[in-house]
Protein backbone atom coordinates (compact mmCIF):
# COMPACT_ATOMS: atom_id res chain seq x y z
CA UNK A 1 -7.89 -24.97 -19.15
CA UNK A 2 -5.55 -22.57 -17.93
CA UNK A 3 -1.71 -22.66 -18.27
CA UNK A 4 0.49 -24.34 -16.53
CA UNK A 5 2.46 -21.19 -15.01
CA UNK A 6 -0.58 -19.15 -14.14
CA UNK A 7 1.79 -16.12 -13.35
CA UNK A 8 3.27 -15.98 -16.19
CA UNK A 9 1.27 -13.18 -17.65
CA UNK A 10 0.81 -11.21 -14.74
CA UNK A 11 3.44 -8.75 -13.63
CA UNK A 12 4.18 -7.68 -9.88
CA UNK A 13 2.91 -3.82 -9.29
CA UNK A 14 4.18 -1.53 -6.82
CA UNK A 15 1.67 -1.33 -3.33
CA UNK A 16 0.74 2.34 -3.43
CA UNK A 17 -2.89 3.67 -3.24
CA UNK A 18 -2.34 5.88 -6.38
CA UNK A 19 -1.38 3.42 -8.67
CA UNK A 20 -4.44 1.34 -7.08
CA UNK A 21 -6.88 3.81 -8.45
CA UNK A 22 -5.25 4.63 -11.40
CA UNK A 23 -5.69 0.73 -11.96
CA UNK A 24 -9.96 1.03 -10.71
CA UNK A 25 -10.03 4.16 -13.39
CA UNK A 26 -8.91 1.66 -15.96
CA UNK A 27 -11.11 -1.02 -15.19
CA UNK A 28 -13.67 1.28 -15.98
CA UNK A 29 -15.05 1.87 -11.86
CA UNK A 30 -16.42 5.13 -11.96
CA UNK A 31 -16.50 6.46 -8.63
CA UNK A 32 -14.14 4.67 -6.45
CA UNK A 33 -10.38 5.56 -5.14
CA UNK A 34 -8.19 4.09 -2.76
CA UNK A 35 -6.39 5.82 0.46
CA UNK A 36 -4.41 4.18 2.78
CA UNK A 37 -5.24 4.52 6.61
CA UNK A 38 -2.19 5.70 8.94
CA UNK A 39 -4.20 5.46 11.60
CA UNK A 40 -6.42 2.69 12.46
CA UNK A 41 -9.48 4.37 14.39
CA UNK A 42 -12.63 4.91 13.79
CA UNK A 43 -12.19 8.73 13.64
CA UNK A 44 -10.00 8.48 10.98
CA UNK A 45 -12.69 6.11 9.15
CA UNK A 46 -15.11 8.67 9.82
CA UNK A 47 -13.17 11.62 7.36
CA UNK A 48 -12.88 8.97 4.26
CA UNK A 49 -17.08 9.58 3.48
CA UNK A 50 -18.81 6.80 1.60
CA UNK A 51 -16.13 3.39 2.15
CA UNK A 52 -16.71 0.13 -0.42
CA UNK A 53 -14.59 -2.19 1.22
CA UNK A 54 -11.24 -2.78 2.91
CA UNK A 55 -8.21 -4.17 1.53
CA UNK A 56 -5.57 -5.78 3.72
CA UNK A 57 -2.44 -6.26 2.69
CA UNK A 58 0.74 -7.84 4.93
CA UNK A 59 3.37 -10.54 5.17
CA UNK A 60 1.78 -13.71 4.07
CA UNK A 61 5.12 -15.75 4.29
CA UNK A 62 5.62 -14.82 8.19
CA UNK A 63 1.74 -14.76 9.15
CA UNK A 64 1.69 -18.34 8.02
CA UNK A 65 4.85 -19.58 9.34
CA UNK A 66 4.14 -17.94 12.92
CA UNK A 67 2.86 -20.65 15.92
CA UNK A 68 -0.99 -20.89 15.53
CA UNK A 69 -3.24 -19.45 18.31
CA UNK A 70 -5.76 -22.12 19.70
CA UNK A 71 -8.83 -21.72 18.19
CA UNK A 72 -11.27 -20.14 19.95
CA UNK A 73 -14.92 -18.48 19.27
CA UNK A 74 -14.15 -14.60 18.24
CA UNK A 75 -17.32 -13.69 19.85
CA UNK A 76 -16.60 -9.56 18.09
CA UNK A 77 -17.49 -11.10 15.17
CA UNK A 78 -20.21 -13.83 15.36
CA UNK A 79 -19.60 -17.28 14.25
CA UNK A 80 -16.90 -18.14 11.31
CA UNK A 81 -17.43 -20.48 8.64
CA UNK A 82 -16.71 -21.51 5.18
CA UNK A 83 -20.05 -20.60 2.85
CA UNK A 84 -21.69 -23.61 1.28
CA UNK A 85 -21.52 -24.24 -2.36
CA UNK A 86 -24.91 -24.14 -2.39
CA UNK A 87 -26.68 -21.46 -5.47
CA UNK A 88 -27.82 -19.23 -3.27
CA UNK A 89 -24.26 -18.43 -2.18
CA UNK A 90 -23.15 -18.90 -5.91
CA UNK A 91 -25.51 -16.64 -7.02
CA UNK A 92 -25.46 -13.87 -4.34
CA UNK A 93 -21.19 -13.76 -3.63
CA UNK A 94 -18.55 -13.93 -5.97
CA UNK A 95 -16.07 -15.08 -4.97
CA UNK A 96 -13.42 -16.44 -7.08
CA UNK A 97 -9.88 -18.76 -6.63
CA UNK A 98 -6.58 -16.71 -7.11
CA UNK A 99 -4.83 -18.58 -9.67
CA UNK A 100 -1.96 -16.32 -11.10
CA UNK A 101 1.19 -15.48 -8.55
CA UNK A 102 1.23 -11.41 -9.06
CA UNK A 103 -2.51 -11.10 -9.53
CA UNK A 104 -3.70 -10.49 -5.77
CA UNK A 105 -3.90 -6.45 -5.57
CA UNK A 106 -6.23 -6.47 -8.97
CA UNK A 107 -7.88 -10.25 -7.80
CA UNK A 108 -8.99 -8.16 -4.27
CA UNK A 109 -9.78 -5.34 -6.31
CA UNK A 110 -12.34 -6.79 -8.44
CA UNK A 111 -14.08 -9.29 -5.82
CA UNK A 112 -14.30 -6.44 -3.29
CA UNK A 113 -16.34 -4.05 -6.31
CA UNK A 114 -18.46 -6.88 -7.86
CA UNK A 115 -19.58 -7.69 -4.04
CA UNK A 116 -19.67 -4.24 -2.74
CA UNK A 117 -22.16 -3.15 -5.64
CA UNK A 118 -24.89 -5.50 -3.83
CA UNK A 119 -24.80 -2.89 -1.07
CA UNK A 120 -23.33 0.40 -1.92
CA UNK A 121 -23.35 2.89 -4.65
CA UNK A 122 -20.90 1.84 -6.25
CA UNK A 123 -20.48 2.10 -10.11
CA UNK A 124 -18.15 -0.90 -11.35
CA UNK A 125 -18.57 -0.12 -15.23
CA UNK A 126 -18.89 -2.10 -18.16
CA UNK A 127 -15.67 -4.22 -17.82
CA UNK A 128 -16.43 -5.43 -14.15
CA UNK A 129 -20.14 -6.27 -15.74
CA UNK A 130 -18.97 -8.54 -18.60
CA UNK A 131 -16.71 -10.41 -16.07
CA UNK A 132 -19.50 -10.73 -13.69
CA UNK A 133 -21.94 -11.46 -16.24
CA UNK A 134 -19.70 -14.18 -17.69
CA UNK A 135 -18.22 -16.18 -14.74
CA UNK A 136 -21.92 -15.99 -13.42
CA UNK A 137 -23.12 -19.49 -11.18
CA UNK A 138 -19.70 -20.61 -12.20
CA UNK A 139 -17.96 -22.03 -9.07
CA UNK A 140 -14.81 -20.39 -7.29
CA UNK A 141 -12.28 -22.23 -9.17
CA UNK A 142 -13.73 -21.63 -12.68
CA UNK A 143 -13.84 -17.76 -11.76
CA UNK A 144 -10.44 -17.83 -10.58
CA UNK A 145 -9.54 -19.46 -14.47
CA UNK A 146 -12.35 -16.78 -15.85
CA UNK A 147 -10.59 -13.90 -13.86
CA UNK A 148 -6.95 -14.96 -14.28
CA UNK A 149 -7.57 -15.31 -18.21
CA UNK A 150 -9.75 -12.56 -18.99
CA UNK A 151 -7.61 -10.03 -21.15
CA UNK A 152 -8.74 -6.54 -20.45
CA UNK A 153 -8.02 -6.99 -16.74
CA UNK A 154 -5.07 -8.35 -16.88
CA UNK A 155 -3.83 -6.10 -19.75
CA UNK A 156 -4.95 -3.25 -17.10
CA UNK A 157 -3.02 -4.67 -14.38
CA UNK A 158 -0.02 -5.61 -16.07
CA UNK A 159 -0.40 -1.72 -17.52
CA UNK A 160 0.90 -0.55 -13.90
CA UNK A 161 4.17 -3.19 -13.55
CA UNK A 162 6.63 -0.55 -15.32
CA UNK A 163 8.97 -1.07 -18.41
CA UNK A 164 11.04 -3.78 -17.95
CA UNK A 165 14.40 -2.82 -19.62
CA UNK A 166 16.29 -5.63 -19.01
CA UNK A 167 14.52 -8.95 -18.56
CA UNK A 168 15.78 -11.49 -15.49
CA UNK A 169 15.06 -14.68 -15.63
CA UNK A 170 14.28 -14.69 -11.77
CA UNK A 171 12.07 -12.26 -9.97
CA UNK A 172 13.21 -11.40 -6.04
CA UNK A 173 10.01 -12.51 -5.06
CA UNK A 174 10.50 -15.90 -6.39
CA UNK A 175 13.87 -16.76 -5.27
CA UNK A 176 14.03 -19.44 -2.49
CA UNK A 177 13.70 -18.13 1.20
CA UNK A 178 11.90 -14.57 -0.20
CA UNK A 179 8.75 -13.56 1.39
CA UNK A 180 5.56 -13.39 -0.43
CA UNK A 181 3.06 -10.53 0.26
CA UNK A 182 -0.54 -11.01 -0.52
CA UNK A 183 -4.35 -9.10 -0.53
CA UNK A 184 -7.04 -10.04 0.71
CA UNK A 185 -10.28 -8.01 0.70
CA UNK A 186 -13.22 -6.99 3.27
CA UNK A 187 -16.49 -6.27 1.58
CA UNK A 188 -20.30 -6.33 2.13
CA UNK A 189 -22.36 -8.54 0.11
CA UNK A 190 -25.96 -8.28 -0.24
CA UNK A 191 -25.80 -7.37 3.88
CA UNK A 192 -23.27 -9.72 4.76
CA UNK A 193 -19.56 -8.90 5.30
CA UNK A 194 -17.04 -11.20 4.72
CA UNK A 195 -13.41 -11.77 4.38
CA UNK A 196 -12.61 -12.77 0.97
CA UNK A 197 -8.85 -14.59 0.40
CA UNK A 198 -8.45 -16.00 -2.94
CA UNK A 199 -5.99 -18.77 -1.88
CA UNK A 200 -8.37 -19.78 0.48
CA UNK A 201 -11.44 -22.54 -0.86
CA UNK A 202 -13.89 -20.41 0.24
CA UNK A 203 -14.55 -16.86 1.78
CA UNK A 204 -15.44 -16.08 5.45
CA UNK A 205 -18.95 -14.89 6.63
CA UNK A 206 -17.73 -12.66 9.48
CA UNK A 207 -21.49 -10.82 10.68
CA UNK A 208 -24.29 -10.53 8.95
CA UNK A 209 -25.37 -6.81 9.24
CA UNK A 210 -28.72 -5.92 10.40
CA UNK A 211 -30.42 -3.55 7.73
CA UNK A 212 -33.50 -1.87 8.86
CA UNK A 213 -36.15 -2.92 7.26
CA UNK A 214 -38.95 0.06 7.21
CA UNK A 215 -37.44 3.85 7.30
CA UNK A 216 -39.28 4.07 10.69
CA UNK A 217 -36.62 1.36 11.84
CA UNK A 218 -33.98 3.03 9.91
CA UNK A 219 -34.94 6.30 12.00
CA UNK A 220 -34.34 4.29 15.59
CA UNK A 221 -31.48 3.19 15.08
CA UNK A 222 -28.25 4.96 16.67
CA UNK A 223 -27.05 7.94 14.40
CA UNK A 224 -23.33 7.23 13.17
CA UNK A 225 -21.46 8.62 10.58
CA UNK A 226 -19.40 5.04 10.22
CA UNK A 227 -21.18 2.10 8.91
CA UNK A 228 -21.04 -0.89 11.33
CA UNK A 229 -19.83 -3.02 9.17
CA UNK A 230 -16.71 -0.65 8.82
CA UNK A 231 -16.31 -1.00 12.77
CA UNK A 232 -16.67 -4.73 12.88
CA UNK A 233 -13.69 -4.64 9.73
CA UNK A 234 -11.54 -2.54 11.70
CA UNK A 235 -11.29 -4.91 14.98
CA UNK A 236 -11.20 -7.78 12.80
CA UNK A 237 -7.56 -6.02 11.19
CA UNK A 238 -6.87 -5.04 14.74
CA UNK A 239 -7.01 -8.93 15.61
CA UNK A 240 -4.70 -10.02 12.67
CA UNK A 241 -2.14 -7.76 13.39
CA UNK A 242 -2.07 -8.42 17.09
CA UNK A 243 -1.38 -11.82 15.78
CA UNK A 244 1.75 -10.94 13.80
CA UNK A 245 3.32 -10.18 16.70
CA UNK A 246 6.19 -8.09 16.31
CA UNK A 247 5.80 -8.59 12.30
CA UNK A 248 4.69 -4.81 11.39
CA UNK A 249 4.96 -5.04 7.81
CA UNK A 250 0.78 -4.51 6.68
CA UNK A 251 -1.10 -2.06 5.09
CA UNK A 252 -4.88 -1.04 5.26
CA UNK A 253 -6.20 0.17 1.89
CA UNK A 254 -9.87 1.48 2.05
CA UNK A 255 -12.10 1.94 -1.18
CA UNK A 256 -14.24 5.06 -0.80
CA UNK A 257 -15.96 7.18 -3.47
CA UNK A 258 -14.05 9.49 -4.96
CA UNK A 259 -13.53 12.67 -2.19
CA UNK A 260 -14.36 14.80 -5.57
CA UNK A 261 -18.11 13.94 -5.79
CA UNK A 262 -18.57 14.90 -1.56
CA UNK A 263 -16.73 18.10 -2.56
CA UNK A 264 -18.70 19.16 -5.60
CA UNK A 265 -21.95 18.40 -4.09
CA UNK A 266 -20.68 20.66 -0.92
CA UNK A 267 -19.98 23.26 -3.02
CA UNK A 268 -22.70 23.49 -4.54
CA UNK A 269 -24.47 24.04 -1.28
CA UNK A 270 -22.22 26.59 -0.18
CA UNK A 271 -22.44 28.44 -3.55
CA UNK A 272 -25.89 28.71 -4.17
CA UNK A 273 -26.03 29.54 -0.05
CA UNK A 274 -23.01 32.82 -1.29
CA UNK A 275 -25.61 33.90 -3.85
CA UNK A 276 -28.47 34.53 -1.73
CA UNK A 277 -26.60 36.10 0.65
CA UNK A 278 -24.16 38.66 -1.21
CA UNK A 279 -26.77 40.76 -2.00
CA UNK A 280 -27.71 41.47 1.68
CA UNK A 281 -24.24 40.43 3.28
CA UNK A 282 -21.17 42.70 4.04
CA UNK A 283 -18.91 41.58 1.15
CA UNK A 284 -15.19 41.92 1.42
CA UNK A 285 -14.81 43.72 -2.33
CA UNK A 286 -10.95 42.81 -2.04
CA UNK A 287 -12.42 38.90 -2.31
CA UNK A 288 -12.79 37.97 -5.86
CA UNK A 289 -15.88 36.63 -6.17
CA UNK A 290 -15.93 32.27 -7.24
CA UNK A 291 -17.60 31.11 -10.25
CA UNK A 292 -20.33 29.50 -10.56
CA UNK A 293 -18.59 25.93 -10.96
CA UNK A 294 -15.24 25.30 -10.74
CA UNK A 295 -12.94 24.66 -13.49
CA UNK A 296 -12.01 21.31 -11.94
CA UNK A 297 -10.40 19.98 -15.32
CA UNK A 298 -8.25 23.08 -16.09
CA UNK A 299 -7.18 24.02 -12.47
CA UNK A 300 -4.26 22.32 -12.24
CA UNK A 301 -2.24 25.50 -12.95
CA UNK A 302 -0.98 26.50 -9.84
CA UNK A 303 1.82 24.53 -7.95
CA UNK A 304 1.16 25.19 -3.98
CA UNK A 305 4.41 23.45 -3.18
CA UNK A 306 6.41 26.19 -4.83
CA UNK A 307 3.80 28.97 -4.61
CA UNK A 308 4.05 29.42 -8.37
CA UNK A 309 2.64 29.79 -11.49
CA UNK A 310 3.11 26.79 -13.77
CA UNK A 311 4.50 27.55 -17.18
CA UNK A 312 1.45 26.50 -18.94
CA UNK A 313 -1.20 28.21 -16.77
CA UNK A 314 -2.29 31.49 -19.12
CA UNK A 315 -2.94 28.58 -21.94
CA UNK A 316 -5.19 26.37 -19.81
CA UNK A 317 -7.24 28.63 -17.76
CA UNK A 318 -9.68 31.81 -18.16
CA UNK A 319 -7.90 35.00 -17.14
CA UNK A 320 -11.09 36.04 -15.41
CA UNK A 321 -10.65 33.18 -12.97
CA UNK A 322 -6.75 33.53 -12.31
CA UNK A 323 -7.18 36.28 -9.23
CA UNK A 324 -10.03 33.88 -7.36
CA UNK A 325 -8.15 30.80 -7.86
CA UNK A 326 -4.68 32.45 -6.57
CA UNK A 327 -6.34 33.77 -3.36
CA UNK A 328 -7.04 30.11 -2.59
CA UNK A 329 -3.47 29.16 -2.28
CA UNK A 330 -3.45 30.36 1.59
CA UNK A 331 -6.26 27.72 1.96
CA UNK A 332 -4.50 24.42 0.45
CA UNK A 333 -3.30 23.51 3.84
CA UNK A 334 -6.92 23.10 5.72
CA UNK A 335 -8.84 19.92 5.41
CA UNK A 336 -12.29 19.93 4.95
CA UNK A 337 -14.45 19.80 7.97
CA UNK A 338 -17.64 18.65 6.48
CA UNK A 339 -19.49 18.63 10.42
CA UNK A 340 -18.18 22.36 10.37
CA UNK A 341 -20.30 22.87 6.66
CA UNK A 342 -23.44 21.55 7.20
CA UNK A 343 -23.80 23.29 10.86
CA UNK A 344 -23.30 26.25 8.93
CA UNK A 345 -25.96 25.45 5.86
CA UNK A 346 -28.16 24.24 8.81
CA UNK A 347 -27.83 27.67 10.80
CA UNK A 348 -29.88 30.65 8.64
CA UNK A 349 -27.86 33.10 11.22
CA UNK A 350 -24.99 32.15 9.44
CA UNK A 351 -23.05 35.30 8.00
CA UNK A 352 -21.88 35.88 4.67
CA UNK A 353 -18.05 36.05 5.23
CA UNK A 354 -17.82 32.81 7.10
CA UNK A 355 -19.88 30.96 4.67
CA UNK A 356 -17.51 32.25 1.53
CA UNK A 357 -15.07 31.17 3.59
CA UNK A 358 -16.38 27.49 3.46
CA UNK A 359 -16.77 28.22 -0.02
CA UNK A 360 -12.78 28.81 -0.29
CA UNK A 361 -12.06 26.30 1.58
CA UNK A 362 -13.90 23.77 -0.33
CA UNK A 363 -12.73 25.23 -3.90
CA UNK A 364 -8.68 24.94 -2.20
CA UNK A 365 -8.83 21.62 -1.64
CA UNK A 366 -11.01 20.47 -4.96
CA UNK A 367 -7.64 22.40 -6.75
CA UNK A 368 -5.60 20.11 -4.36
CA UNK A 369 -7.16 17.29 -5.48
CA UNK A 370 -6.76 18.31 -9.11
CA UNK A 371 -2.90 18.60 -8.57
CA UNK A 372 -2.68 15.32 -7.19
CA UNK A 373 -4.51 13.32 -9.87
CA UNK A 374 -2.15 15.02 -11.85
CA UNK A 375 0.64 14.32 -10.07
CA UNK A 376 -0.60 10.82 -10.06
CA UNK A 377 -0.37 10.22 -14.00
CA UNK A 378 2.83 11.96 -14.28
CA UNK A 379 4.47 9.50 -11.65
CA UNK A 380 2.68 6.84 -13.62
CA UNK A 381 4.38 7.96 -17.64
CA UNK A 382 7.28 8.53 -16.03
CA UNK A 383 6.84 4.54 -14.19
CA UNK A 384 5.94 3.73 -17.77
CA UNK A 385 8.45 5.77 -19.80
CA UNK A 386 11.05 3.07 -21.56
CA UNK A 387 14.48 4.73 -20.78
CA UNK A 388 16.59 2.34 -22.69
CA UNK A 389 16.32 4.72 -25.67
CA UNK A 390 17.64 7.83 -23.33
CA UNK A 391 20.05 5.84 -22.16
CA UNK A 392 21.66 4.63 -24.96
CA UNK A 393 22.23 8.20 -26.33
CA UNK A 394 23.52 9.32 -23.40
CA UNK A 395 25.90 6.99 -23.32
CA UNK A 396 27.11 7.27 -27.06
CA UNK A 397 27.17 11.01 -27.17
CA UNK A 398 29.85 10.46 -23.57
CA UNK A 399 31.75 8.20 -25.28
CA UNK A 400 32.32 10.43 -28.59
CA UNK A 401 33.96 13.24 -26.23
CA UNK A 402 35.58 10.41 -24.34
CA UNK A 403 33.86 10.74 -21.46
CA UNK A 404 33.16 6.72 -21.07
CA UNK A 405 36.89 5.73 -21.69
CA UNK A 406 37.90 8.27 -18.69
CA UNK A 407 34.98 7.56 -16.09
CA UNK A 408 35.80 3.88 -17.06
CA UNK A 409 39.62 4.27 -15.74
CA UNK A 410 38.96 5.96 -12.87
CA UNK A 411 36.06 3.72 -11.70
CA UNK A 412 38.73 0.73 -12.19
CA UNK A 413 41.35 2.91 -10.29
CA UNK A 414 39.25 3.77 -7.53
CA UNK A 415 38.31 -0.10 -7.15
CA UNK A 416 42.46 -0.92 -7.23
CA UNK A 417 42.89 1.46 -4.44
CA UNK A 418 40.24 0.10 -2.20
CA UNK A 419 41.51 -3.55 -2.70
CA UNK A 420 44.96 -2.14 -2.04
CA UNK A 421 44.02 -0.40 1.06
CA UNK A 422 41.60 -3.46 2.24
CA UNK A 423 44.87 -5.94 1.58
CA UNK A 424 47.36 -2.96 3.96
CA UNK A 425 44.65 -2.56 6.87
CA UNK A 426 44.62 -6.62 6.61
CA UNK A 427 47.95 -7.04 7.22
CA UNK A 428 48.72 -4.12 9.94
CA UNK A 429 45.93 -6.12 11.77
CA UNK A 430 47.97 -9.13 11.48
CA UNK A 431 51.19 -7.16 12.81
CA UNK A 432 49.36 -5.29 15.33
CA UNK A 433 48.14 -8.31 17.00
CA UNK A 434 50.02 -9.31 20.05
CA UNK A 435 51.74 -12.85 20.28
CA UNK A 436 50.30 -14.58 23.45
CA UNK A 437 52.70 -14.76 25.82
CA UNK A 438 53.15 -18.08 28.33
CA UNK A 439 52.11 -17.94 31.55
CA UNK A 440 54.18 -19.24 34.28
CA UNK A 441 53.46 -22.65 35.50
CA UNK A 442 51.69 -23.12 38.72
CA UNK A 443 52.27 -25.59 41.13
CA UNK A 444 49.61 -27.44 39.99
CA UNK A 445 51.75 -27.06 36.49
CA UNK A 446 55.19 -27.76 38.01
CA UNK A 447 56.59 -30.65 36.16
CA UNK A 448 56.70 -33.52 38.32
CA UNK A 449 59.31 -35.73 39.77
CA UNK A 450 60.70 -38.16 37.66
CA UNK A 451 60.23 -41.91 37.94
CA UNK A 452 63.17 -43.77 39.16
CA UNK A 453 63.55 -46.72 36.83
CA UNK A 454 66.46 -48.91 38.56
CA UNK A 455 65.41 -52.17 39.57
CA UNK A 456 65.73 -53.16 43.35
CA UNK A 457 69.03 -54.76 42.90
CA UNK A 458 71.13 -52.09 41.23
CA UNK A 459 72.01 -50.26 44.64
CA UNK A 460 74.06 -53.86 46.55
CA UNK A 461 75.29 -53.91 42.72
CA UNK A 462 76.83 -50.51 42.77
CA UNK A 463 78.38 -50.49 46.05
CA UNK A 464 80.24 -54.34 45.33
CA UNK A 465 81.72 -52.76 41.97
CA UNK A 466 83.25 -49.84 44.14
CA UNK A 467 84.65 -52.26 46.65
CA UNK A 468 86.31 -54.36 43.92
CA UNK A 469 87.54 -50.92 42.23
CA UNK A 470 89.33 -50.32 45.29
């Protein structure tokens, strides 16, 4: 049984890609982080590395009230239709019923990384485990009640909805006439992808994707950097926003492995690339030379933004490392071209100052990506931080100095003065206003003749009582 307000314990969270993998973190997904596409194109698919899934968020309210399209056979993506409740599908998909109101970002969440670890790398953790493990052959309604009801996700998700300071009895989103927003997800499952929307029955097979069978197969196959299944996604989202209309209010989240791992593995390429080369290579000797790893975890000392030293930086990172991690500040602004790297750890012409370069580069933007995890938590204490406290002392420490009494009076005068000068520009409008003036009748408006009412004997009458006068 589950309760009879299933939203009741689940809070509404803010759409924003850093709060989405703060929440994976917490479920316990190892490797995964969320970045939202600006641009939908396959290029820009191409820079995210290893993608788990898609999710889609937009205007469910307005997508569903719009006029349907006839139905017709999207040939882009094979043939649609609802998956059997047969085991097989049981077993191999989960897929699970959205129950609770606010649950949809963490619902998509979950179903996209207990599907995507069928076919990717993937690490989901032990959390994601013990739901799978115990909602397992269950149908999609009695993992929707499994999901909705089991405690460490939604103590996770409701982690991210803020302090409430004040509690109202209504939420915006619930008033009458609001619109709702909701997530689905996009995620391969044991080959297949599909289009999973918990307030649907079931999901949507959209292509089952060919994997080569034999490496020799693997080895024909068309070189790409992007999956297929990512392409087939993309024109999928292309179709369901050209079928918005002029409704632009969506977002594409993708689910990729953590940029950190590509980096570090890069690096250590590069590095151990640097080493055999230095001795034999022209050196710059003004170049500090990089360490041997880098200090990922104590890094963030150094805020690009204001080209500065932050206050705690002597107390968090080696001295010895302070001169090669301030020459990478130049650096912070240059993406990694990863195409770029391995042409140069394929090429053994490749000189030393271009591949310490590389090196550099790599090491600026792991420091980047330090800064903005950290960045990340401190926008998330502060999200969580219960002001009420703060505010209450601010306030009583105003009002011993009188502070409160005087803002107070001048607030109520400056609202007297507007209603006063709202009442004065009324009534010069009123006075200003020309009276309409009346035209002059037309001949069609001439007032006509009128009727003679004497009866046909009055005239002999008239001239008889003038004789008789006379």
């Amino acid at each position: 049984m589950f309760p009879s307000d299933p939203s009741a314990d689940w809070g509404t969270i803010e759409s924003d890609p850093a709060i989405f993998s703060l929440l994976l973190d917490k479920l316990g997904v190892k490797n995964a982080e969320c970045k939202e596409l600006v641009e939908l194109t396959e290029e820009s698919l191409e820079q995210l590395g290893t993608i788990f899934g898609f999710v889609f968020l937009f205007n469910y309210t307005r997508y569903h009230s719009r006029p349907q399209p006839q139905a017709t056979e999207p040939q882009d993506f094979g043939t649609y239709r609802a998956i059997p409740t047969d085991p097989e599908y049981i077993s191999n998909v989960f897929f699970a019923r959205q129950l609770a109101t606010n649950s949809c970002c963490s619902h998509a969440l979950v179903t996209l990384c207990l599907n995507s670890r069928t076919s990717t790398t993937i690490d989901i953790g032990e959390t994601l485990n013990d739901l799978s493990g115990f909602a397992a052959g269950a149908p999609p309604i009695e993992r929707g009640v499994a999901l909705q009801q089991f405690t460490p996700i939604r103590d996770a998700h409701n982690s991210f909805t803020g302090k409430k300071i004040f509690q109202i009895s209504e939420e915006p989103s619930r008033r009458k006439g609001a619109d709702a927003y909701h997530f689905i997800t996009y995620t391969l499952a044991h080959g297949n992808l599909y289009e999973m929307d918990g307030l649907q029955s079931m999901p949507v097979l959209l292509k089952p994707i060919q994997q080569p069978k034999s490496d020799q197969e693997a080895a024909q196959q068309p070189k790409s950097s992007l999956p297929e299944w990512c392409k087939i996604t993309l024109r999928r989202v292309q179709q369901r926003i050209a079928d918005m209309g002029d409704n632009l209010e969506f977002s594409l989240i993708a689910v990729i492995e953590k940029p950190r791992i590509r980096m570090e593995s890069k690096r250590t390429e590069l590095y151990e690339r640097c080493m055999k080369m230095a001795p034999t290579g022209t050196e710059d000797d003004t170049m500090p030379l990089p360490p041997a790893v880098f200090p990922a975890d104590t890094c963030n000392f150094y805020n690009h933004t204001t080209e500065s030293l932050k206050p705690t930086a002597p107390d968090t990172i080696d001295q010895s490392l302070v001169p090669y991690l301030l020459s990478l500040s130049d650096l912070f602004d240059i993406d990694i071209d990863y195409q770029w790297i391995d042409k140069l750890l394929s090429n053994d012409e490749t000189d030393f100052p271009t591949m310490q370069r590389a090196l550099r580069i790599v090491d600026a933007n792991i420091q980047k990506d330090c800064e903005e995890k950290a960045a990340w938590k401190e926008e998330q204490e502060l999200r969580d931080f219960n002001y009420l406290a703060l505010i209450g002392a601010i306030l009583e420490q105003q009002a011993k100095v009188g502070n409160i009494e005087k803002i107070t009076k001048q607030w109520i005068a400056a609202r007297q003065k507007e209603r006063e000068d709202d009442e004065r520009e009324a009534q010069s409008e009123v006075q200003t206003d020309p009276q309409p003036s009346q035209p002059a009748p037309s001949q069609a408006d001439a007032v006509p003749p009128q009727p003679d009412t004497s009866s046909p004997g009055d005239e002999g009458r008239e001239e008889s009582e003038m004789k008789k006068d006379e």
